[in-house]
C-alpha atoms as a PDB file:
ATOM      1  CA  UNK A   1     -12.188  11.554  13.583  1.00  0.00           C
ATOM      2  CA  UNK A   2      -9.263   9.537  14.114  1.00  0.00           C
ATOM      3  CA  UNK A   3      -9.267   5.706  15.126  1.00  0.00           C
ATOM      4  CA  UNK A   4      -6.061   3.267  16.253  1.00  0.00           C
ATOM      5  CA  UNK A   5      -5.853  -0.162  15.188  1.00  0.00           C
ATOM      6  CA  UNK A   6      -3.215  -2.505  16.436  1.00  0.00           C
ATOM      7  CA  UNK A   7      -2.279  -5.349  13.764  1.00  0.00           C
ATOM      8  CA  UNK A   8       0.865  -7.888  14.130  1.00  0.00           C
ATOM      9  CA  UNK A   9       3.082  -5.610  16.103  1.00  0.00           C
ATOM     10  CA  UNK A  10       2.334  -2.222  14.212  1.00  0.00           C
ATOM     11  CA  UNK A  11       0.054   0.415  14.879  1.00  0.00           C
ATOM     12  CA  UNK A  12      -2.502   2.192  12.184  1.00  0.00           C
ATOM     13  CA  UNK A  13      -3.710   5.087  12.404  1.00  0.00           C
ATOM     14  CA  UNK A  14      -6.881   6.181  10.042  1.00  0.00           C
ATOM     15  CA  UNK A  15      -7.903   9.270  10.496  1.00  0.00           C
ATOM     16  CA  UNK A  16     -11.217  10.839   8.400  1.00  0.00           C
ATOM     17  CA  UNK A  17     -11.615  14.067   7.067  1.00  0.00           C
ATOM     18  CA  UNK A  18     -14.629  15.717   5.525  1.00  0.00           C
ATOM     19  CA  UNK A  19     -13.730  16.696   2.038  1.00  0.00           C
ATOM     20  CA  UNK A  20     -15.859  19.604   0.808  1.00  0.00           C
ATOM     21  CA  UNK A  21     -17.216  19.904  -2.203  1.00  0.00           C
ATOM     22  CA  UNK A  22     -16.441  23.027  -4.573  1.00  0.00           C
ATOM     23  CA  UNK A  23     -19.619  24.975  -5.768  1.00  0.00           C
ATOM     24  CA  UNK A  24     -17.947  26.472  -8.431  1.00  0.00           C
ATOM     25  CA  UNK A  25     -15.777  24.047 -10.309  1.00  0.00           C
ATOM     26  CA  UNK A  26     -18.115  20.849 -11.786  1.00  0.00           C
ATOM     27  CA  UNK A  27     -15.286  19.102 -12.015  1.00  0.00           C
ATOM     28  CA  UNK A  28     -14.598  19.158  -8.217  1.00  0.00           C
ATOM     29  CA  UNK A  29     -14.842  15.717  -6.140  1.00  0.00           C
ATOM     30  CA  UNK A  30     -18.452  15.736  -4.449  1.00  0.00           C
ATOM     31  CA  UNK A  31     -18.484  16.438  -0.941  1.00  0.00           C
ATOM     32  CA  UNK A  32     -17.590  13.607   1.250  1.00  0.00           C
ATOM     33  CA  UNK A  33     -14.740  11.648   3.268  1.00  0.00           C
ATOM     34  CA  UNK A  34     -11.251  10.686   2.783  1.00  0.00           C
ATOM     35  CA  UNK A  35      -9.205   7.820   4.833  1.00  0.00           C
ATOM     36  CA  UNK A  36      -5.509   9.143   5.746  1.00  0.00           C
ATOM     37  CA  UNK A  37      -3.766   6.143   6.847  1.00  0.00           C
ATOM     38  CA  UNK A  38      -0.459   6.105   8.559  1.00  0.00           C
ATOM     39  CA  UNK A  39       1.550   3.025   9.884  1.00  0.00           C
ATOM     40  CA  UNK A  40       3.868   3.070  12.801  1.00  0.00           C
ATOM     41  CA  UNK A  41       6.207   0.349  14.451  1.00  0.00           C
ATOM     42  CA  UNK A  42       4.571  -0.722  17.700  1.00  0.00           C
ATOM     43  CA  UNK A  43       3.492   2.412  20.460  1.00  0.00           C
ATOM     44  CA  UNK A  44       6.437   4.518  18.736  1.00  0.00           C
ATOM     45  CA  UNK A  45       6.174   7.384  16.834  1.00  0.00           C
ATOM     46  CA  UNK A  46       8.032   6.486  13.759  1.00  0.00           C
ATOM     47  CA  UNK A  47       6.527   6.390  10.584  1.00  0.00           C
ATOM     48  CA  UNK A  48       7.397   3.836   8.087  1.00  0.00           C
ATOM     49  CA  UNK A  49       6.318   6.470   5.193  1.00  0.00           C
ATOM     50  CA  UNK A  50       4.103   9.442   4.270  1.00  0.00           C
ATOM     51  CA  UNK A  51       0.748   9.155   5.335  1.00  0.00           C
ATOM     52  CA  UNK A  52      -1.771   7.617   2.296  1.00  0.00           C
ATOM     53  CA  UNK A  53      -5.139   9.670   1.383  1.00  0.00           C
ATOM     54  CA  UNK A  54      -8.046   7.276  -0.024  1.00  0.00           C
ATOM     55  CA  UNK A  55     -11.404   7.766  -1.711  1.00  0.00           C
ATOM     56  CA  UNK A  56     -13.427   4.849  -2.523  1.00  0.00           C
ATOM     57  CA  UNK A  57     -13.034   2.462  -6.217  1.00  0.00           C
ATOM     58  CA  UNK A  58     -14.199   5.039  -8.212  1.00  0.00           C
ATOM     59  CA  UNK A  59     -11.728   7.816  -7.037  1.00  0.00           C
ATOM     60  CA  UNK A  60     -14.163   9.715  -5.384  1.00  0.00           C
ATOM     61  CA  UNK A  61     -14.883  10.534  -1.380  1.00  0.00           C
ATOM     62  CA  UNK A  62     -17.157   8.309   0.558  1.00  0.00           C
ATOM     63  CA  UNK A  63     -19.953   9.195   1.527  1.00  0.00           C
ATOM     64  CA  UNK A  64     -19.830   7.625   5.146  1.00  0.00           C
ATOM     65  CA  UNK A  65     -16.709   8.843   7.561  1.00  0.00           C
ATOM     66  CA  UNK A  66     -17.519   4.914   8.830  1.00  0.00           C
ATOM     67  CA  UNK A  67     -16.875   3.433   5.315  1.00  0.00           C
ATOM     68  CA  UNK A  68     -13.669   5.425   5.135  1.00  0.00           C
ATOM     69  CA  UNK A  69     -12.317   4.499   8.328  1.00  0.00           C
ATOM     70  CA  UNK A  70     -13.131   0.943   7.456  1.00  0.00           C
ATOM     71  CA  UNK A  71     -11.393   1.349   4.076  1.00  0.00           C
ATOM     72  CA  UNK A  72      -8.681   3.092   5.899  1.00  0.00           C
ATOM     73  CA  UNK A  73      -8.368   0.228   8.367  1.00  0.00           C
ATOM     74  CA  UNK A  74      -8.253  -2.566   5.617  1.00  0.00           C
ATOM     75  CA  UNK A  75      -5.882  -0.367   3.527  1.00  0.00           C
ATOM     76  CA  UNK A  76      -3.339  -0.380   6.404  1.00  0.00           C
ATOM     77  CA  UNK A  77      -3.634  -4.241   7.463  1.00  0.00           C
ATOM     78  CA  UNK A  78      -2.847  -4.474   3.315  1.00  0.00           C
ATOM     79  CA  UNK A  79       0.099  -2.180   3.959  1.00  0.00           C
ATOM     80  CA  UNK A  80       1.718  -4.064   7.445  1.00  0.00           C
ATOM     81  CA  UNK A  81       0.939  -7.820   5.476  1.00  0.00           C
ATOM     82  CA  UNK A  82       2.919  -6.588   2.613  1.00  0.00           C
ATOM     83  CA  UNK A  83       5.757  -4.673   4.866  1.00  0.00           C
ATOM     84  CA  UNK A  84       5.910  -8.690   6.601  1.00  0.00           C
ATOM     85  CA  UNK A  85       6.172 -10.743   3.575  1.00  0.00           C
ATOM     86  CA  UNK A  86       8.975  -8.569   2.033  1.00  0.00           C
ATOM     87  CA  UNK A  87      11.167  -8.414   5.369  1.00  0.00           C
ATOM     88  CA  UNK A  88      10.402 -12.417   5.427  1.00  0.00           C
END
């Protein structure tokens, strides 16, 4: 699932992925979502850097692809506020 979000002249992209959980290993994440976030000047394709995978506080995947996307979306307002003040 991947969602847009247009913030103060950039684009974000968040896109959720299912991260499986591994049977064997107890030591593996449990089975959930991850936010990839990825910011972008405007409508063009340029990224500003390599894309950013998130869990939730606690390092592990959400449980909800909603409450990653969200996390995703807040992450990448975070990320365009801070690319702002530094250029300003």
């Amino acid at each position: 699932m991947t969602s847009l979000y247009n913030y103060r002249g950039y684009t974000i992209e968040v896109r959720c992925e299912h991260q499986p959980g591994a049977e064997a290993d107890t030591h593996a994440p449990a089975p959930g979502y991850v936010a990839v976030v990825q910011v972008r000047a405007g409508d063009t394709s340029s990224i500003f850097f390599s894309p950013v995978r998130l869990a939730d506080d606690y390092g592990k995947p959400f449980a909800d692809s909603l409450d990653a996307l969200s996390a995703g979306r807040t992450a990448g307002e975070i990320i365009v506020d801070d690319l702002l003040s530094s250029a300003g």
